[in-house]
Protein backbone atom coordinates (compact mmCIF):
# COMPACT_ATOMS: atom_id res chain seq x y z
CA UNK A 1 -66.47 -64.88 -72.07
CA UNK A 2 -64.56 -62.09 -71.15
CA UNK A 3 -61.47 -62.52 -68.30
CA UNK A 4 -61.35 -59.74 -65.57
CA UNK A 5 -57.89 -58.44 -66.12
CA UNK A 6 -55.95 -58.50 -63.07
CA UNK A 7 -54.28 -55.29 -61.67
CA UNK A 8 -50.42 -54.98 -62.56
CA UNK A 9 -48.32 -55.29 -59.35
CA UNK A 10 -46.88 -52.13 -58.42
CA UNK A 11 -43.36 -52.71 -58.24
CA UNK A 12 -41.97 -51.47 -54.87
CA UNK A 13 -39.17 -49.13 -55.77
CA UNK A 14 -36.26 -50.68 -53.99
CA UNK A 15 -34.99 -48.40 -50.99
CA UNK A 16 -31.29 -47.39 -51.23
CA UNK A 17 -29.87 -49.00 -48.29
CA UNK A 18 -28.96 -46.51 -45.67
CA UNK A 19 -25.49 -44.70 -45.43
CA UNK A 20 -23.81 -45.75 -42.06
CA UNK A 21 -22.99 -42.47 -40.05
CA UNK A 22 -19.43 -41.54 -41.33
CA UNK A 23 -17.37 -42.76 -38.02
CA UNK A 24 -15.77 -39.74 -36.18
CA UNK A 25 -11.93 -39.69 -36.27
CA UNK A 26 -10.71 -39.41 -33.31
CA UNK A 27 -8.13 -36.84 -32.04
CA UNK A 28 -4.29 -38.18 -32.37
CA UNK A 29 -3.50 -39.02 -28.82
CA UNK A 30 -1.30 -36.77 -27.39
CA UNK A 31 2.91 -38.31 -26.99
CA UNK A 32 3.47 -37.99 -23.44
CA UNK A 33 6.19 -35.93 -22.94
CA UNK A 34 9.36 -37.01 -21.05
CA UNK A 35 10.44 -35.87 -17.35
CA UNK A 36 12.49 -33.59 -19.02
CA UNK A 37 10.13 -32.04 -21.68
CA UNK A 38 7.25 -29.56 -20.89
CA UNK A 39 4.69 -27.66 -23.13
CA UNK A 40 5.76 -24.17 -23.86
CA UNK A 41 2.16 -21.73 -23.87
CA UNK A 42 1.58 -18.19 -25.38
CA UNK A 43 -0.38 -15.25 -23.88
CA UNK A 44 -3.19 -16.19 -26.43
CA UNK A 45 -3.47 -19.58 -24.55
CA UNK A 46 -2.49 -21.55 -26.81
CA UNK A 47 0.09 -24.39 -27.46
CA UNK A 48 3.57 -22.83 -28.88
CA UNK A 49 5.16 -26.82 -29.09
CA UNK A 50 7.70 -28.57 -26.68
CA UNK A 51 10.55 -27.44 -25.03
CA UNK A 52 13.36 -29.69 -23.71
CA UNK A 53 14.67 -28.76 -19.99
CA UNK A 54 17.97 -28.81 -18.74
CA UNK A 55 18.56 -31.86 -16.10
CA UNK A 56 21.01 -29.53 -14.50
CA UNK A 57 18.36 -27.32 -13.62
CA UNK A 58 15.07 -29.46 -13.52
CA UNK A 59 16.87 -33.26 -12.73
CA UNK A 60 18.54 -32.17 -9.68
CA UNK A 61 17.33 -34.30 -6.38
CA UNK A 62 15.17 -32.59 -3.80
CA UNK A 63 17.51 -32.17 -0.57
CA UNK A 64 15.18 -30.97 2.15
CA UNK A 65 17.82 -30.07 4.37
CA UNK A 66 19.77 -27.93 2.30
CA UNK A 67 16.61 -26.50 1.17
CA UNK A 68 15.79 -25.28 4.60
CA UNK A 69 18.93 -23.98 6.24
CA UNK A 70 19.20 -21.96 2.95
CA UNK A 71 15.54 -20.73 3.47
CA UNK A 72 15.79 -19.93 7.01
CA UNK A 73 19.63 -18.30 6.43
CA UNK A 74 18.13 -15.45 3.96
CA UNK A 75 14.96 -15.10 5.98
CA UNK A 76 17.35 -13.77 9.43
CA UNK A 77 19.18 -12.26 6.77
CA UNK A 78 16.57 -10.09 5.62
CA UNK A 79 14.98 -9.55 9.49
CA UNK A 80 15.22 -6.13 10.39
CA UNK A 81 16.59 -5.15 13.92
CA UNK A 82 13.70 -2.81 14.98
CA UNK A 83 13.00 -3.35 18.68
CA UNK A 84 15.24 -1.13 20.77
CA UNK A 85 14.78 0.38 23.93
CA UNK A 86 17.30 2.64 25.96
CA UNK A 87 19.47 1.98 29.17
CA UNK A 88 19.10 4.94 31.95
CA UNK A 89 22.34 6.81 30.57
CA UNK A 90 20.20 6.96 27.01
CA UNK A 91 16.99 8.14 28.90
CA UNK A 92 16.05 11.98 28.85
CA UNK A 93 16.34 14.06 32.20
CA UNK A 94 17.26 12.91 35.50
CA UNK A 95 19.92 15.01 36.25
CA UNK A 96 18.36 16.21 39.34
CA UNK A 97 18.31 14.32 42.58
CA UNK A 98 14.99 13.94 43.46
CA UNK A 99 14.98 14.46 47.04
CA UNK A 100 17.88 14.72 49.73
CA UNK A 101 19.50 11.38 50.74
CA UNK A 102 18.15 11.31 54.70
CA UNK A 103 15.51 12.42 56.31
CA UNK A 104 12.54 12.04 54.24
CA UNK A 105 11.74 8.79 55.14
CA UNK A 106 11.33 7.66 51.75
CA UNK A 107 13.93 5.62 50.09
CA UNK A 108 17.18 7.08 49.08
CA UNK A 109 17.32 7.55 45.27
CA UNK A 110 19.59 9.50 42.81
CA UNK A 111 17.70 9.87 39.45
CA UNK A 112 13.93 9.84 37.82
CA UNK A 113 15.81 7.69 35.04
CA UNK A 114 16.65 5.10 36.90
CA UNK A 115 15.04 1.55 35.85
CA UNK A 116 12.95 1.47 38.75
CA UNK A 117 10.84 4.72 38.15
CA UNK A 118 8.15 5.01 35.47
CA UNK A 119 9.33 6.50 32.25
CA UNK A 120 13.52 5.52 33.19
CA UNK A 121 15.25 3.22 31.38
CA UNK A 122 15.23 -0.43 30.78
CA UNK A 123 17.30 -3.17 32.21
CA UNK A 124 17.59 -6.13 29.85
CA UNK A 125 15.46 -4.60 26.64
CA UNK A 126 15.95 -5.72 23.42
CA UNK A 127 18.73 -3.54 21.71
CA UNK A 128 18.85 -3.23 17.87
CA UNK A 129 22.67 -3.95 18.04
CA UNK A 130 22.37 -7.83 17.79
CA UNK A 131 22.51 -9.06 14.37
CA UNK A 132 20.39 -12.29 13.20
CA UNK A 133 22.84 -12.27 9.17
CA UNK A 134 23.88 -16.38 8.28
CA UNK A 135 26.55 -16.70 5.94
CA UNK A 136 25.11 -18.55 2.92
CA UNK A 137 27.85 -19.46 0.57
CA UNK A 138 26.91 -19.19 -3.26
CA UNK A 139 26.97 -22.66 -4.28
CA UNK A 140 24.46 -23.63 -1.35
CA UNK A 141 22.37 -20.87 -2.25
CA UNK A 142 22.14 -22.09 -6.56
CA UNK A 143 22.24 -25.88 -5.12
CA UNK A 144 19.00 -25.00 -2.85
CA UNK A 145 17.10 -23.06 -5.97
CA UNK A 146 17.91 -25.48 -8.55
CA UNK A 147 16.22 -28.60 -5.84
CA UNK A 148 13.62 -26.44 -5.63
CA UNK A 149 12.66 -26.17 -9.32
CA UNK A 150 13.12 -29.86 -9.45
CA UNK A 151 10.85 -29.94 -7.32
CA UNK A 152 7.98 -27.34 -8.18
CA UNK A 153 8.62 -28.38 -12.14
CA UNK A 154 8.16 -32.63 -10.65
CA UNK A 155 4.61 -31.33 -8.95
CA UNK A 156 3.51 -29.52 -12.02
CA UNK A 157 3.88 -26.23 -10.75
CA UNK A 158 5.97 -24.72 -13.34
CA UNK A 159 4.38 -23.15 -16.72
CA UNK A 160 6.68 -22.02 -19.66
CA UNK A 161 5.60 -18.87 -22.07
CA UNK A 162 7.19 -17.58 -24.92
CA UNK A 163 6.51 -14.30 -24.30
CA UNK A 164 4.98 -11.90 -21.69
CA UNK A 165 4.99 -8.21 -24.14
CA UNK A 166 2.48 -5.71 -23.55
CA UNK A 167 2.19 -2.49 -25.62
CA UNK A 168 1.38 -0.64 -22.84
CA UNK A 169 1.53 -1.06 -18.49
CA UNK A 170 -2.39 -2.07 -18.10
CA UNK A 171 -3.18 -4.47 -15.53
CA UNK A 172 -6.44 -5.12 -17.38
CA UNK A 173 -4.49 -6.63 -20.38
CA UNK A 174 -2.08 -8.97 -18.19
CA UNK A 175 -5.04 -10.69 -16.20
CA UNK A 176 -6.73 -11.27 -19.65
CA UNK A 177 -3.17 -13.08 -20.73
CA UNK A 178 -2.86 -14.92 -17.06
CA UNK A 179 -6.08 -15.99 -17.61
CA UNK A 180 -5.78 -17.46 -21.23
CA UNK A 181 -2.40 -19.11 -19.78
CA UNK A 182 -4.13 -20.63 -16.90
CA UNK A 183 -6.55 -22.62 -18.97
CA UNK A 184 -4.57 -23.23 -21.51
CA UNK A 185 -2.73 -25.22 -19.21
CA UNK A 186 -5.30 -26.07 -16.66
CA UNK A 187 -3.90 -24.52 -13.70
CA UNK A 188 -7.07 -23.16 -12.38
CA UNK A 189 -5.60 -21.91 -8.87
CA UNK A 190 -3.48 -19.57 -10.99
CA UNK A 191 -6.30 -17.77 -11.05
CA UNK A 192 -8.49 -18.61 -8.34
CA UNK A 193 -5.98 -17.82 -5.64
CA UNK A 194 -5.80 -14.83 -3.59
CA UNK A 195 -2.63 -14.87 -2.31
CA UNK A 196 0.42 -15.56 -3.05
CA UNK A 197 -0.22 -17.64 -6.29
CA UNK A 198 2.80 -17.73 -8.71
CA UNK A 199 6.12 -16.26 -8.99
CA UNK A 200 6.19 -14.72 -12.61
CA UNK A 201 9.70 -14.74 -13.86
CA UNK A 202 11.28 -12.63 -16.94
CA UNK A 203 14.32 -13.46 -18.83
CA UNK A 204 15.54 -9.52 -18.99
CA UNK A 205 14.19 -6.23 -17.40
CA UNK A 206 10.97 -5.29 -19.09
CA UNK A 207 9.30 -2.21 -17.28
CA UNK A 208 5.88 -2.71 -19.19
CA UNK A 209 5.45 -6.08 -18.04
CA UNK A 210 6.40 -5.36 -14.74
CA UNK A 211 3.79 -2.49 -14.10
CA UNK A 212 0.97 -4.28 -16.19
CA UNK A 213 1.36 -6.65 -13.25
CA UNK A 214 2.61 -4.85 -10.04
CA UNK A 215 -1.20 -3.91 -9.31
CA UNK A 216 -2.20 -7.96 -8.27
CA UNK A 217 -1.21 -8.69 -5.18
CA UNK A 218 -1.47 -12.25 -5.46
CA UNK A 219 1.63 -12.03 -8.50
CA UNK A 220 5.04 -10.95 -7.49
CA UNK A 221 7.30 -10.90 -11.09
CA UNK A 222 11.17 -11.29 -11.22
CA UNK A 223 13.84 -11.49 -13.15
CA UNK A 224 15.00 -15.06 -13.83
CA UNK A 225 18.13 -13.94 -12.53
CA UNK A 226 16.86 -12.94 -9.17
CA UNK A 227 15.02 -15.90 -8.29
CA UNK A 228 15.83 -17.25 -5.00
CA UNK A 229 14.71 -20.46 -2.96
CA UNK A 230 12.10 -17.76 -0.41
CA UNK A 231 9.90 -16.83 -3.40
CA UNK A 232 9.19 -20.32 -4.66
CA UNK A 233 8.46 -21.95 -1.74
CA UNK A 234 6.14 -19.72 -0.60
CA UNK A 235 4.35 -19.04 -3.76
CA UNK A 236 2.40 -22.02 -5.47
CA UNK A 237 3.20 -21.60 -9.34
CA UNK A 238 6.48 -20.02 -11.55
CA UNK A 239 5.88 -18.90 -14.32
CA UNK A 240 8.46 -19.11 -16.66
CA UNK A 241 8.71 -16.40 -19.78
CA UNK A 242 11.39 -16.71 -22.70
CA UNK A 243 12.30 -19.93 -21.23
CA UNK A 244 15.42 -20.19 -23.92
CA UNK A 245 16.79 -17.13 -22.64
CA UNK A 246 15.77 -18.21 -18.61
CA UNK A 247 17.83 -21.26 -19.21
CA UNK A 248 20.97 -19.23 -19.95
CA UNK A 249 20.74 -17.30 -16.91
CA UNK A 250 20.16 -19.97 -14.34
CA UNK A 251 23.39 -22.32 -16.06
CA UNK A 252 25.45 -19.44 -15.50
CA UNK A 253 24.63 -19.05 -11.61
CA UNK A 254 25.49 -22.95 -11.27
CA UNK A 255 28.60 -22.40 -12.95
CA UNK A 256 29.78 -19.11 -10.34
């Protein structure tokens, strides 16, 4: 009798076990930098390294007091002395009496100009001969701007660029490199503000520069060595360019 041959068993072809997901490697953490160290941008936006500050100029202790007197000092200095009004000798005409002494029955005058008629003079007016100048001696005036970029660099408020070059003055070309700057180094309101946003200063005269950015009124650019405790305190960022160069120029106005 004949046996039913049973079907071969199909061998189930054994399944490569599957490849784990390759594990991402993550980014390096960045080294914190020091109080004294700060990240050094270009005008592409990127990262140009580390830069190490001096503590004579960014270390220094904030002094409030000194910071203000020094403010207030170069803001009389710079007030003009416009109002000015004239005493009756100063006033045109009047050199006729206007009526005879007695017997008018009005009251007894001797000039149109006098400080009692419309159009005389004035008695008491501001005169443009006072003068509102302080004294500010040099070494209060370096000691106030140096405790003020302690202070600005401290909040964060102080961005460092290799270079600000353009081939040609066009305004279009220097927003395009604020821009790249700003979020390179995530200062948003560097852009975003309307007024009175950052101080940009240069390390030497460079006409170009200065015209591809005279046309924002929100900007005002310097030279590093006419920086000056008014400008940063009323402007929220500095901006820094040539920084190497910067340095040199604000260690010899400490040492005058």
């Amino acid at each position: 009798m004949a046996t039913a041959k049973t079907p071969a068993k199909k061998t189930a072809a054994k399944k490569a076990p599957a490849k784990a997901p390759a594990a991402k490697k993550e980014a390096a953490p960045k080294k914190a930098l020091s109080a004294l160290e700060a990240t050094m941008y270009t005008m592409e936006g990127k990262e140009g390294g580390t830069i190490q500050l001096p503590a004579e100029i960014f270390g220094v202790q904030w002094n409030a007091d000194l910071v203000h007197q020094v403010v207030v000092g170069m803001q009389a200095n710079a007030r003009p002395t416009v109002a000015h009004t004239k005493f009756r000798g100063e006033v045109r005409g009047g050199g006729k009496k206007p009526w005879k002494q007695k017997g008018t029955g009005r009251a007894r005058h001797g000039s149109r100009r006098s400080p009692i008629w419309v159009g005389g003079g004035v008695t008491h007016g501001p005169r443009a001969e006072k003068d509102y100048s302080v004294k500010i001696n040099k070494k209060m005036r370096a000691a106030a701007l140096m405790s003020v970029l302690s202070k600005k660099h401290k909040d964060g408020e102080v961005i460092f660029v290799d270079s600000l070059n353009f081939t040609a003055p066009k305004t279009k070309d220097a927003k395009a490199a604020i821009v790249a700057i700003a979020t390179a180094a995530d200062k948003k309101e560097l852009v975003t503000k309307r007024k009175n946003a950052a101080v940009i200063a240069l390390s030497s005269k460079n006409a170009t520069t200065e015209k591809s950015l005279r046309n924002m009124s929100n900007y005002v650019s310097e030279e590093v060595r006419n920086l000056n405790p008014v400008d940063l305190v009323t402007k929220k960022y500095l901006v820094i360019e040539n920084p190497t160069e910067a340095f040199k120029v604000l260690t010899a106005r400490i040492a005058k």
